[in-house]
C-alpha atoms as a PDB file:
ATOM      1  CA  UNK A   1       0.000   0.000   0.000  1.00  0.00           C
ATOM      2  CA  UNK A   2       1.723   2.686  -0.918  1.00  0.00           C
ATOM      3  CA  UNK A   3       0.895   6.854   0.199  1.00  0.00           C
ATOM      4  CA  UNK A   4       1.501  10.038  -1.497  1.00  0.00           C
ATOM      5  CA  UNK A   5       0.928  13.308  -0.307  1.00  0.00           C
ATOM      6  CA  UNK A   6       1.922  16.977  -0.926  1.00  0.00           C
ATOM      7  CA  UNK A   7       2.621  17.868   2.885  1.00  0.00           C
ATOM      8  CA  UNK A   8       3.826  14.251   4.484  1.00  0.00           C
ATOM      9  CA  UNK A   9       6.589  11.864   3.239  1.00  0.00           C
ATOM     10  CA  UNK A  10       5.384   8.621   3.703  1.00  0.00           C
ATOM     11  CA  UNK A  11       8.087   5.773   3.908  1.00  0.00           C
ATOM     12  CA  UNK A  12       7.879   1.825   4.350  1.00  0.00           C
ATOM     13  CA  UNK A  13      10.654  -0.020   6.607  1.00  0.00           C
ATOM     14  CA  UNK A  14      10.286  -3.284   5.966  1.00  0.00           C
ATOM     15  CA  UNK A  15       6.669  -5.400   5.297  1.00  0.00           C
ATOM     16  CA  UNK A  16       5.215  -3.881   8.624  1.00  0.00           C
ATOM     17  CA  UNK A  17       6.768  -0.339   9.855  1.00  0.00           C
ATOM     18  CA  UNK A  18       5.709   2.968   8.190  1.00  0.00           C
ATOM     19  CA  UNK A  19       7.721   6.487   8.762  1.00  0.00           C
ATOM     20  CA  UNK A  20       4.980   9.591   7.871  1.00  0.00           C
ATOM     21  CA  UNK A  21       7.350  12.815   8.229  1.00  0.00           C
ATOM     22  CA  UNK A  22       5.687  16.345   8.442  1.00  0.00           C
ATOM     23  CA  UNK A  23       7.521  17.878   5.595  1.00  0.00           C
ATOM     24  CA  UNK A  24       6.818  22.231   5.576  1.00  0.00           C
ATOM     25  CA  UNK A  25      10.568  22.398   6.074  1.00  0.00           C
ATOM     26  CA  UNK A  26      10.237  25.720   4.699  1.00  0.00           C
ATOM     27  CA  UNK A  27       7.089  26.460   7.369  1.00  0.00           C
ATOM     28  CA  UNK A  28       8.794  24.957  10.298  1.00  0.00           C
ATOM     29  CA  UNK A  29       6.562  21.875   9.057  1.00  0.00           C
ATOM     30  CA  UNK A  30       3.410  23.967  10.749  1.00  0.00           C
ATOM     31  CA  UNK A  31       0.198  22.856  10.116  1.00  0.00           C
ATOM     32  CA  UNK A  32      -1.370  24.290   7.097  1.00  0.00           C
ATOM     33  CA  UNK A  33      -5.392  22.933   5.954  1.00  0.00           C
ATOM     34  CA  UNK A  34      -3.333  21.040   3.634  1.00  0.00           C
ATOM     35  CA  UNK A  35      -1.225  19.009   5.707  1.00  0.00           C
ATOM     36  CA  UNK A  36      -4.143  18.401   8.474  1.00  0.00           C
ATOM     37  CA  UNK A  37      -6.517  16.910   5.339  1.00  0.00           C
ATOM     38  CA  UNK A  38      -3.436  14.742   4.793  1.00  0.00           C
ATOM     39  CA  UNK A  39      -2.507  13.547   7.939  1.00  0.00           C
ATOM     40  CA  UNK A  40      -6.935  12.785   7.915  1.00  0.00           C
ATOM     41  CA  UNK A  41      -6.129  10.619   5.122  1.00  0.00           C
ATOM     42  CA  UNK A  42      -3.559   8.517   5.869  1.00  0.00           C
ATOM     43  CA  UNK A  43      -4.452   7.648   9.849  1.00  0.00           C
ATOM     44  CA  UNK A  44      -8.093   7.208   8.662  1.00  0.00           C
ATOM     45  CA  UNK A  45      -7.346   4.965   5.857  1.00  0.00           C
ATOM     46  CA  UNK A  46      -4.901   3.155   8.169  1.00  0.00           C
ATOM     47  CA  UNK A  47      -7.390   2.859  10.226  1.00  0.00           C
ATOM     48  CA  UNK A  48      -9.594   1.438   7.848  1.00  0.00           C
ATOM     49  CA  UNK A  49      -7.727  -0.523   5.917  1.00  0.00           C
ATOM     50  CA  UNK A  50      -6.387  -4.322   5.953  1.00  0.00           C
ATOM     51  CA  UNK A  51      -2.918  -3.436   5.323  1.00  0.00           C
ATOM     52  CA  UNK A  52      -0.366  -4.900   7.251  1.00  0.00           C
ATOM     53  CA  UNK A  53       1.165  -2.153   9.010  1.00  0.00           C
ATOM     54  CA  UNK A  54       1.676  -3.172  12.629  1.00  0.00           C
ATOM     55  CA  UNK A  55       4.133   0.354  13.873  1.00  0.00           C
ATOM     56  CA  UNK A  56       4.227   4.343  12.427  1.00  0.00           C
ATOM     57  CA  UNK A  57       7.139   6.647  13.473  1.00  0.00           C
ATOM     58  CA  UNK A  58       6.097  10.004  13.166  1.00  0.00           C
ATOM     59  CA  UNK A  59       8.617  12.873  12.425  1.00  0.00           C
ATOM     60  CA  UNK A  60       9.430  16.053  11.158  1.00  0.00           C
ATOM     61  CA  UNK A  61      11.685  16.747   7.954  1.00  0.00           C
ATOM     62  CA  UNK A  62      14.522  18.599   9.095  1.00  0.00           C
ATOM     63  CA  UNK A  63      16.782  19.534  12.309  1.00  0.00           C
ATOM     64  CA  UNK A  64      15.077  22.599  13.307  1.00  0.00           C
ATOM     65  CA  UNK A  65      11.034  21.645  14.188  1.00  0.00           C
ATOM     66  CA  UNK A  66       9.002  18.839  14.149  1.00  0.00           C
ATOM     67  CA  UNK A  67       6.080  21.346  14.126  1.00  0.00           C
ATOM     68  CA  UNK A  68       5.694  24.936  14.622  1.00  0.00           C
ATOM     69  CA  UNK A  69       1.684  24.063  15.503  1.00  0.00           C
ATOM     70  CA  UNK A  70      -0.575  26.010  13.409  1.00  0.00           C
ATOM     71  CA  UNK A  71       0.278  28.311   9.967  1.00  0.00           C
ATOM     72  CA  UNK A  72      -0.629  31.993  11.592  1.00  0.00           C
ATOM     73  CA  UNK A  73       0.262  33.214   8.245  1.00  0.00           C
ATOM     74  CA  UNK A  74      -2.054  31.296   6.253  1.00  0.00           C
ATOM     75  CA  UNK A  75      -4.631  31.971   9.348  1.00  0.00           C
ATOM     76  CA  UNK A  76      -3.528  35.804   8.967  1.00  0.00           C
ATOM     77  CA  UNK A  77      -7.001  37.624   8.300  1.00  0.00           C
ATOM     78  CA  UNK A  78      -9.244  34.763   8.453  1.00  0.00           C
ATOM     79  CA  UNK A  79     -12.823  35.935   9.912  1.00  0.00           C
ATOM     80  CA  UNK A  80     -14.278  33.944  12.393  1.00  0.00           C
ATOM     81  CA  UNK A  81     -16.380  31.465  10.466  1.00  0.00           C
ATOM     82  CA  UNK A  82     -13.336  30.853   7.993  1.00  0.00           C
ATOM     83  CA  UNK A  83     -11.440  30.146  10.983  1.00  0.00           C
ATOM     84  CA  UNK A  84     -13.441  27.759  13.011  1.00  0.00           C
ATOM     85  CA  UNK A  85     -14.009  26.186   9.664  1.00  0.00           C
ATOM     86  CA  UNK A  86     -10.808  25.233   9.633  1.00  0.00           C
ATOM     87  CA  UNK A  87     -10.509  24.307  12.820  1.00  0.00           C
ATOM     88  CA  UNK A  88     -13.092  21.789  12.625  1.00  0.00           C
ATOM     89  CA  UNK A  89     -10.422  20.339   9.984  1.00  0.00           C
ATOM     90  CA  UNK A  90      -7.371  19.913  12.797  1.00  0.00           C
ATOM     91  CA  UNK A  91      -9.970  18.583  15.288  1.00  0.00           C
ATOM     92  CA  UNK A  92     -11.130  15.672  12.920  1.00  0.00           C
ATOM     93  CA  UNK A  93      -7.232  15.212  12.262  1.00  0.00           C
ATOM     94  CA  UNK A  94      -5.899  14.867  15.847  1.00  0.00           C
ATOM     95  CA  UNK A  95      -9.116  12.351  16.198  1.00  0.00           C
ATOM     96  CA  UNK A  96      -7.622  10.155  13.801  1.00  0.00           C
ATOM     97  CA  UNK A  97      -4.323  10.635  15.470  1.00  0.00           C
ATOM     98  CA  UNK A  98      -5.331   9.041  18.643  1.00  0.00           C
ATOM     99  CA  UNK A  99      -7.964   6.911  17.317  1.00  0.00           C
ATOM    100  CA  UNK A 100      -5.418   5.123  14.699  1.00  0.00           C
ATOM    101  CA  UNK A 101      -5.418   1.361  16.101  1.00  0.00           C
ATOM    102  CA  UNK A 102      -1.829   1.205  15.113  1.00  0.00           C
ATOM    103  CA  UNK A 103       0.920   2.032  17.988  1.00  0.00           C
ATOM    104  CA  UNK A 104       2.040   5.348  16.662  1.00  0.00           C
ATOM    105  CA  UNK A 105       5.524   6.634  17.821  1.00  0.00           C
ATOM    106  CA  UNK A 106       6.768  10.071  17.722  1.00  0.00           C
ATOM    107  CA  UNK A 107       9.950  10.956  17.185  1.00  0.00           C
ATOM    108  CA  UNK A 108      10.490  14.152  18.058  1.00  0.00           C
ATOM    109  CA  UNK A 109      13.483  16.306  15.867  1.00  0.00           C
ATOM    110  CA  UNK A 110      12.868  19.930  17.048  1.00  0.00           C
ATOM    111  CA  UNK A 111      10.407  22.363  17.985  1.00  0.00           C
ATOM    112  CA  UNK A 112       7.015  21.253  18.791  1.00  0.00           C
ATOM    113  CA  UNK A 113       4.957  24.731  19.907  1.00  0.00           C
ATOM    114  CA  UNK A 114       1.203  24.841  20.064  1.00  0.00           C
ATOM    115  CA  UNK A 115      -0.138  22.178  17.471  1.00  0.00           C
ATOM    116  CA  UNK A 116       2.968  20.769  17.375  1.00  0.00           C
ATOM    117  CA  UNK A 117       2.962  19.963  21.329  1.00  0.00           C
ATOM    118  CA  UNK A 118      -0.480  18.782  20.720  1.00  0.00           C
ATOM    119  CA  UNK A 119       0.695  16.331  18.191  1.00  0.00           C
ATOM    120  CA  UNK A 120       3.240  14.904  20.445  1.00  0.00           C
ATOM    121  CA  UNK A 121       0.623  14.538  23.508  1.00  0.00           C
ATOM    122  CA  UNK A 122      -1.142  12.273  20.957  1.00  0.00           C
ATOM    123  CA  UNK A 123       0.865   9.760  19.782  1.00  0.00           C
ATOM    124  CA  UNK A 124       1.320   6.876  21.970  1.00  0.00           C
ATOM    125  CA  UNK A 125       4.524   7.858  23.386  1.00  0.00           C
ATOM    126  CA  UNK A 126       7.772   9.972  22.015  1.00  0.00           C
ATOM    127  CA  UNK A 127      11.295   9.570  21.579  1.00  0.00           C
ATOM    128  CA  UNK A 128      12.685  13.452  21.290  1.00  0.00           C
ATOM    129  CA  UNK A 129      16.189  14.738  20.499  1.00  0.00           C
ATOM    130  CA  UNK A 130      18.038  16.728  22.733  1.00  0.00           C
ATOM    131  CA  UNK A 131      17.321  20.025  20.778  1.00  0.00           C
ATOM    132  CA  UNK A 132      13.671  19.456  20.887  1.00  0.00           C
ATOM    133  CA  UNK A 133      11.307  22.084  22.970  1.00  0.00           C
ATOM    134  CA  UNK A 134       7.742  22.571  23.326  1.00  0.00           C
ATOM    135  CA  UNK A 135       5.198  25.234  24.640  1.00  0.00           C
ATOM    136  CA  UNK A 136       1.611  25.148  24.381  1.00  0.00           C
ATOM    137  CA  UNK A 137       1.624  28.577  23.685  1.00  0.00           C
ATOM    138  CA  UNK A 138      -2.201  29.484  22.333  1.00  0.00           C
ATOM    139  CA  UNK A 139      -2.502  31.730  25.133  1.00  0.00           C
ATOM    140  CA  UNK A 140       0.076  34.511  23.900  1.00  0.00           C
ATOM    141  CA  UNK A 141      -2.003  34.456  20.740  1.00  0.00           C
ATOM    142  CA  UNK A 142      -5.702  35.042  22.351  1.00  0.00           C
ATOM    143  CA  UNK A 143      -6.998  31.198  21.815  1.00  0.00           C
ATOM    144  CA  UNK A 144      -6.682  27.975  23.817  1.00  0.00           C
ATOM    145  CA  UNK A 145      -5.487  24.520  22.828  1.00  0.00           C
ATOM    146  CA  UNK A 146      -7.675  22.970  20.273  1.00  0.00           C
ATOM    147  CA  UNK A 147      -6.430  20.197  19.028  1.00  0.00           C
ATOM    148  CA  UNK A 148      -6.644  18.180  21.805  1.00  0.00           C
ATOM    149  CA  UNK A 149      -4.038  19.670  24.243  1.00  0.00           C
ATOM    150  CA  UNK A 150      -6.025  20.930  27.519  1.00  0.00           C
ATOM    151  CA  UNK A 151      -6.354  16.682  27.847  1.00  0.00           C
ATOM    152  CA  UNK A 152      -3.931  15.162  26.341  1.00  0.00           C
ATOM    153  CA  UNK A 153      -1.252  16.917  28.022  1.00  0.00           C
ATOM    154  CA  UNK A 154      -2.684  17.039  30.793  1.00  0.00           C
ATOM    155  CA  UNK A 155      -2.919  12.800  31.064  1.00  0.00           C
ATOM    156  CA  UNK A 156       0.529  12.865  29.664  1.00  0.00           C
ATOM    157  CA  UNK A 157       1.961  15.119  32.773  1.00  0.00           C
ATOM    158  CA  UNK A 158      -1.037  15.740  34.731  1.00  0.00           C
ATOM    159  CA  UNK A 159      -2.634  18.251  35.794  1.00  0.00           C
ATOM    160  CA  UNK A 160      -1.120  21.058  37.568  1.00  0.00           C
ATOM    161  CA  UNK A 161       1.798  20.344  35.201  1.00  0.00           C
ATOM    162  CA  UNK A 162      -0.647  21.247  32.532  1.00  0.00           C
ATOM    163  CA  UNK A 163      -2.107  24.084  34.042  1.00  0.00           C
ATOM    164  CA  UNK A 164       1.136  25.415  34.451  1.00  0.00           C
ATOM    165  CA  UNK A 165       2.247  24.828  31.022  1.00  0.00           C
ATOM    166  CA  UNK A 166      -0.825  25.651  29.105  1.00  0.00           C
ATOM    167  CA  UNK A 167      -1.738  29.077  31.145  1.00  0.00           C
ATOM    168  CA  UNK A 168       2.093  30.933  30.473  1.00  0.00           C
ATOM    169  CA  UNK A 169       2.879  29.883  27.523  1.00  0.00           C
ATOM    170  CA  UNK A 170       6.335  29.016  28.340  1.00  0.00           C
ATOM    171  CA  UNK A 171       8.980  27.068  26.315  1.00  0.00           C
ATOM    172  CA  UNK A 172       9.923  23.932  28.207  1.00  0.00           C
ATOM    173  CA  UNK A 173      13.382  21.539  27.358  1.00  0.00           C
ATOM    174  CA  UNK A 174      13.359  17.974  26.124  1.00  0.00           C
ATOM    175  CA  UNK A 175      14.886  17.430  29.727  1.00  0.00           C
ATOM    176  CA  UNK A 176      12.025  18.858  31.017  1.00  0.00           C
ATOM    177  CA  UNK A 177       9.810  16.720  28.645  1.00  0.00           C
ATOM    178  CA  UNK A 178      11.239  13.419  29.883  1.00  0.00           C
ATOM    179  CA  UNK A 179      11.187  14.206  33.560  1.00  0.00           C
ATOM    180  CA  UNK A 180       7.930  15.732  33.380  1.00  0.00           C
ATOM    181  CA  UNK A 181       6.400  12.349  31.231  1.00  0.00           C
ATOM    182  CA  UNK A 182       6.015  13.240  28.111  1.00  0.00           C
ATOM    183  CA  UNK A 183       8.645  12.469  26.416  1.00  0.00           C
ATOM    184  CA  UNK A 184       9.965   8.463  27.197  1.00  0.00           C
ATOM    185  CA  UNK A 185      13.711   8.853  26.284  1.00  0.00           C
ATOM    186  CA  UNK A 186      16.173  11.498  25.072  1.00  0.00           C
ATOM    187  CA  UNK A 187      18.546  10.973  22.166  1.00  0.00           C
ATOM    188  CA  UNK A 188      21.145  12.789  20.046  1.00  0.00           C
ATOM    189  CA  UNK A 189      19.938  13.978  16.811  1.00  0.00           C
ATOM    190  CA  UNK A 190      22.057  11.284  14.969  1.00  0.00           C
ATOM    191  CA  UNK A 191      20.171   8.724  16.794  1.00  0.00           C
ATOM    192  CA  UNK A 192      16.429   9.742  17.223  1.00  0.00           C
ATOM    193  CA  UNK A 193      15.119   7.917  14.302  1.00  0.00           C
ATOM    194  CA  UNK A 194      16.628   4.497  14.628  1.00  0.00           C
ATOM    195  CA  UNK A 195      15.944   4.682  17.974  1.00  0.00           C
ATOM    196  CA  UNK A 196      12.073   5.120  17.722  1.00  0.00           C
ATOM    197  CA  UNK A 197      12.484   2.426  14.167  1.00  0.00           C
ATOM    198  CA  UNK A 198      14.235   0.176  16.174  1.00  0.00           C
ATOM    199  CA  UNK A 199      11.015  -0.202  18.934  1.00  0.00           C
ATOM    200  CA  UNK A 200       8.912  -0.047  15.671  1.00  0.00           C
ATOM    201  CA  UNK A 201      10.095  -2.714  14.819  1.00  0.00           C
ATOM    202  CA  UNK A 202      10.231  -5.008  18.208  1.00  0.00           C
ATOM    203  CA  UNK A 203       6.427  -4.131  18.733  1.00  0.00           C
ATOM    204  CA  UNK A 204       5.820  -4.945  15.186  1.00  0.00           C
ATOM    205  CA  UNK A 205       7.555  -8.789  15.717  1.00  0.00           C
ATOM    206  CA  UNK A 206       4.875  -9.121  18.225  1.00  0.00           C
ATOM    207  CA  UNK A 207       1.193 -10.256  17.780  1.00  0.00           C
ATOM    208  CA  UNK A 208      -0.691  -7.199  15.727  1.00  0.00           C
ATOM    209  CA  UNK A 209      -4.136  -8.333  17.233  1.00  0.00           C
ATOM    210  CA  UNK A 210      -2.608  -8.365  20.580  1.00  0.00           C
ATOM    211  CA  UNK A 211      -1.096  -5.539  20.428  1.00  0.00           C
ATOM    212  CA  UNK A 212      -3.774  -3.557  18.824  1.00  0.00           C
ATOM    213  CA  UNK A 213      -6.079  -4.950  21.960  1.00  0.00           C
ATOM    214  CA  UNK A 214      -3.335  -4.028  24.737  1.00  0.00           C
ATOM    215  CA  UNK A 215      -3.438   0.008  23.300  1.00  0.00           C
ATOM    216  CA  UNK A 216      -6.905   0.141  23.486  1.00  0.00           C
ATOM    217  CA  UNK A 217      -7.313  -1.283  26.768  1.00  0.00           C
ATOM    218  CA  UNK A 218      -4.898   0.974  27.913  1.00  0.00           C
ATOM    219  CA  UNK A 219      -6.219   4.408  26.512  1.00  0.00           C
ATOM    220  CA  UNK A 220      -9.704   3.420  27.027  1.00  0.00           C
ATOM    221  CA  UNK A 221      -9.038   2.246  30.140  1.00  0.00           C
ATOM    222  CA  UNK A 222      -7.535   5.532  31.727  1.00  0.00           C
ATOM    223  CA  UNK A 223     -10.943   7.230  30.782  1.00  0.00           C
ATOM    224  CA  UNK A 224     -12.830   4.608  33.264  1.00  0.00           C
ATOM    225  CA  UNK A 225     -13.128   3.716  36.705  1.00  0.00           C
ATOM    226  CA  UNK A 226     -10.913   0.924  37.437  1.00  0.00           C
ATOM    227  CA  UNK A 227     -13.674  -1.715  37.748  1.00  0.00           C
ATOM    228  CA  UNK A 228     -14.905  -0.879  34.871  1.00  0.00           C
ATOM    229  CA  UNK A 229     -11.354  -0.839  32.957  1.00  0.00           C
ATOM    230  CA  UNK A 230     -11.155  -4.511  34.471  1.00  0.00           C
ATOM    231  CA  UNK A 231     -14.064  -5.395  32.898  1.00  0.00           C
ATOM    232  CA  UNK A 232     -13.249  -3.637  29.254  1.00  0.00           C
ATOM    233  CA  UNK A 233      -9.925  -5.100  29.451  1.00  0.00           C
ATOM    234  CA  UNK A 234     -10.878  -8.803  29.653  1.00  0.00           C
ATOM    235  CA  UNK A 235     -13.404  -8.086  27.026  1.00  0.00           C
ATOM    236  CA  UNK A 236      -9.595  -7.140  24.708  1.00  0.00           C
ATOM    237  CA  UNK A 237      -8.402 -10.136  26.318  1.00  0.00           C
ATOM    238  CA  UNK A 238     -10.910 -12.175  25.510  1.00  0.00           C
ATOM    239  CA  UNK A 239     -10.820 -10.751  21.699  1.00  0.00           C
ATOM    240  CA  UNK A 240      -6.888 -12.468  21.249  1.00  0.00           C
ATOM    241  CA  UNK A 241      -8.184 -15.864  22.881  1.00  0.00           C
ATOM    242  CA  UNK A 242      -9.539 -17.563  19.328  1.00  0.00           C
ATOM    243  CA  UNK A 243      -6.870 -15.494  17.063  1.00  0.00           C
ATOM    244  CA  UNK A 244      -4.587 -17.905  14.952  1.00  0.00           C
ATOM    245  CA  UNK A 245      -1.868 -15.920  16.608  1.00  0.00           C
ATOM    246  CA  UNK A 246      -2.462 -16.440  19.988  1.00  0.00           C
ATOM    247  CA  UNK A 247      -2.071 -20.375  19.175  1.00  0.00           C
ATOM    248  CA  UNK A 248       0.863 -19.784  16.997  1.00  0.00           C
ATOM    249  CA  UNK A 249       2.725 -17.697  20.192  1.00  0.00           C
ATOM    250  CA  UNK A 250       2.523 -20.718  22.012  1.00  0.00           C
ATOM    251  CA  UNK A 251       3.247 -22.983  19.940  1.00  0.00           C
ATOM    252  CA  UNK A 252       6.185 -20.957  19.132  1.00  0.00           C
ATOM    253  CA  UNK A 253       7.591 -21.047  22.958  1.00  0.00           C
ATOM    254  CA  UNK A 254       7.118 -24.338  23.526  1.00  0.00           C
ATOM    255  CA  UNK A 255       9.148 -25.189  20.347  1.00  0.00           C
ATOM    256  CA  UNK A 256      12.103 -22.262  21.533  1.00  0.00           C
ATOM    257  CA  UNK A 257      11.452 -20.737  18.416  1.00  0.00           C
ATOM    258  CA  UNK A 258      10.293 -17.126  16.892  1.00  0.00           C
ATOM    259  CA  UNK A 259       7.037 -17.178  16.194  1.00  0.00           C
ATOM    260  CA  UNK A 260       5.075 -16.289  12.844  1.00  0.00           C
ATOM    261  CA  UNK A 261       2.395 -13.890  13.680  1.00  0.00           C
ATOM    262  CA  UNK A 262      -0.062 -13.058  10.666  1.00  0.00           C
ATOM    263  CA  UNK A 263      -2.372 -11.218  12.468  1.00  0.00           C
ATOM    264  CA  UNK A 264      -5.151 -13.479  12.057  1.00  0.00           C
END
C-alpha cells in the first residue's frame, strides 16, 4: 500500500513499519489545511484498511522543528467562520491521530509549539532529540489549545503540570519533557530515528491483534473507573483468545522458536 501526499513523506521499513514525516521544512513543518486533510487521510485509511502495518514513526523533515503548531500566516485575516471552519479540519485530524489502532511513535526532531505539542501529547509515546522544545503557547495568541491539548497533556503530565504549562505559555526543554512524562527517552539527533524504528520494529515482531487490543485497553481504560477498565480489558483479552496468533505464540515457545504472527 503505498501513500503520497503533498505535505507528508510517507516511507515503508520493511513489510510492517511505516515512517509519515511532516515535511513544511520551509514552514517549520506547521500545520497548514493542507497538511491536516493529509494527515486525515492517511491515519483514517490506516485505520480502515487491511494493510499490514503493525508500527508508524512520526517525524518532522529537518533539524530545526518537528512542528511549529498552526500556519498563523495562512490563518492571517481569516474571519471567524473561515477560521473555526478550519478548525473543525485539525480537530477531525488529531481524532484520527489518537484513534489510529496502530501504535504510533513520535519521534520528536525539534520544535514542537502549540499544534505541534499537541501532536506529540497524541501519539502513543515519544522519543525526542536533545534540541527538541515545546510550549503550548495558544494563550500569547488570544486562543486555547484545540487540538486536543487541555487533555492530552494534561494525562501525559497531569494536571497542575498542565495548568502550568498551558496558562504561560512558556517554552519547556526535552529534559524537562522526559522528567515531566512526556517524552519516554532522550537521544542525540544522529540517533532519534533508529531509535524510535528500532522499537517499531520489536512491537511490530509481536502479535498485531494483541497488540492492537493491549493500546486500546490501555487508553480506554484511563478514561474509566478501574472496575470498569477490568471489565473492558478482559473483554480485549478475551478478543486475542480464538486469534490464529495467539495459538501460533505458544506454539512458538514451547518449540524455543520465533514465532510467525499473521495477524489473524
Amino acid at each position: 500500500m503505498e501513500f503520497f501526499y503533498e505535505t507528508l513523506l510517507v516511507e515503508h521499513h520493511g513489510s510492517h513499519v511505516l515512517s509519515v514525516t511532516l515535511n513544511r521544512p520551509e514552514a517549520a513543518n506547521a500545520f497548514n489545511t493542507q497538511m491536516a486533510r493529509d494527515l486525515i487521510d492517511l491515519f483514517e485509511a490506516l485505520a480502515l484498511s487491511d494493510c499490514n502495518i503493525r508500527a508508524i514513526v512520526l517525524t518532522g523533515s529537518g533539524q530545526r522543528a518537528f512542528c511549529a503548531g498552526g500556519d498563523l500566516k495562512e490563518r492571517n485575516g481569516m474571519t471567524d467562520t473561515a477560521w473555526q471552519a478550519q478548525h473543525l479540519v485539525y480537530e477531525r485530524m488529531v481524532r484520527a491521530v489518537i484513534g489510529c489502532p496502530i501504535p504510533i511513535i513520535g519521534a520528536i526532531n525539534g520544535a514542537a509549539y502549540g499544534g505541534g505539542c499537541e501532536l506529540v501529547a497524541a501519539v502513543d509515546f515519544a522519543y525526542v532529540s536533545e534540541t527538541a522544545k515545546f510550549a503550548q503557547t495558544e494563550v500569547t495568541l488570544g486562543i486555547i489549545p484545540g487540538a486536543g491539548g487541555t487533555q492530552t497533556l494534561a494525562r501525559a503530565v497531569g494536571e497542575r503540570r498542565a495548568k502550568e504549562l498551558i496558562l504561560t505559555g512558556r517554552v519547556f526543554s526535552a529534559h524537562d519533557a522526559y522528567n515531566w512524562g512526556l517524552a519516554n527517552e532522550i537521544c542525540t539527533p544522529e540517533t532519534l530515528m533508529a531509535r524510535a524504528l528500532d522499537t517499531a520494529y520489536r512491537i511490530a515482531a509481536n502479535a498485531p491483534i494483541a497488540v492492537r487490543q493491549a493500546k486500546q485497553s490501555i487508553h480506554k481504560g484511563l478514561q474509566m473507573g478501574l472496575m470498569d477498565g477490568l471489565a473492558f480489558e478482559i473483554e480485549a483479552y478475551n478478543r486475542t483468545v480464538p486469534t490464529e496468533d495467539r495459538k501460533e505464540g505458544v506454539t512458538a515457545f514451547n518449540e524455543k522458536r520465533p514465532p510467525n504472527f499473521k495477524g489473524k
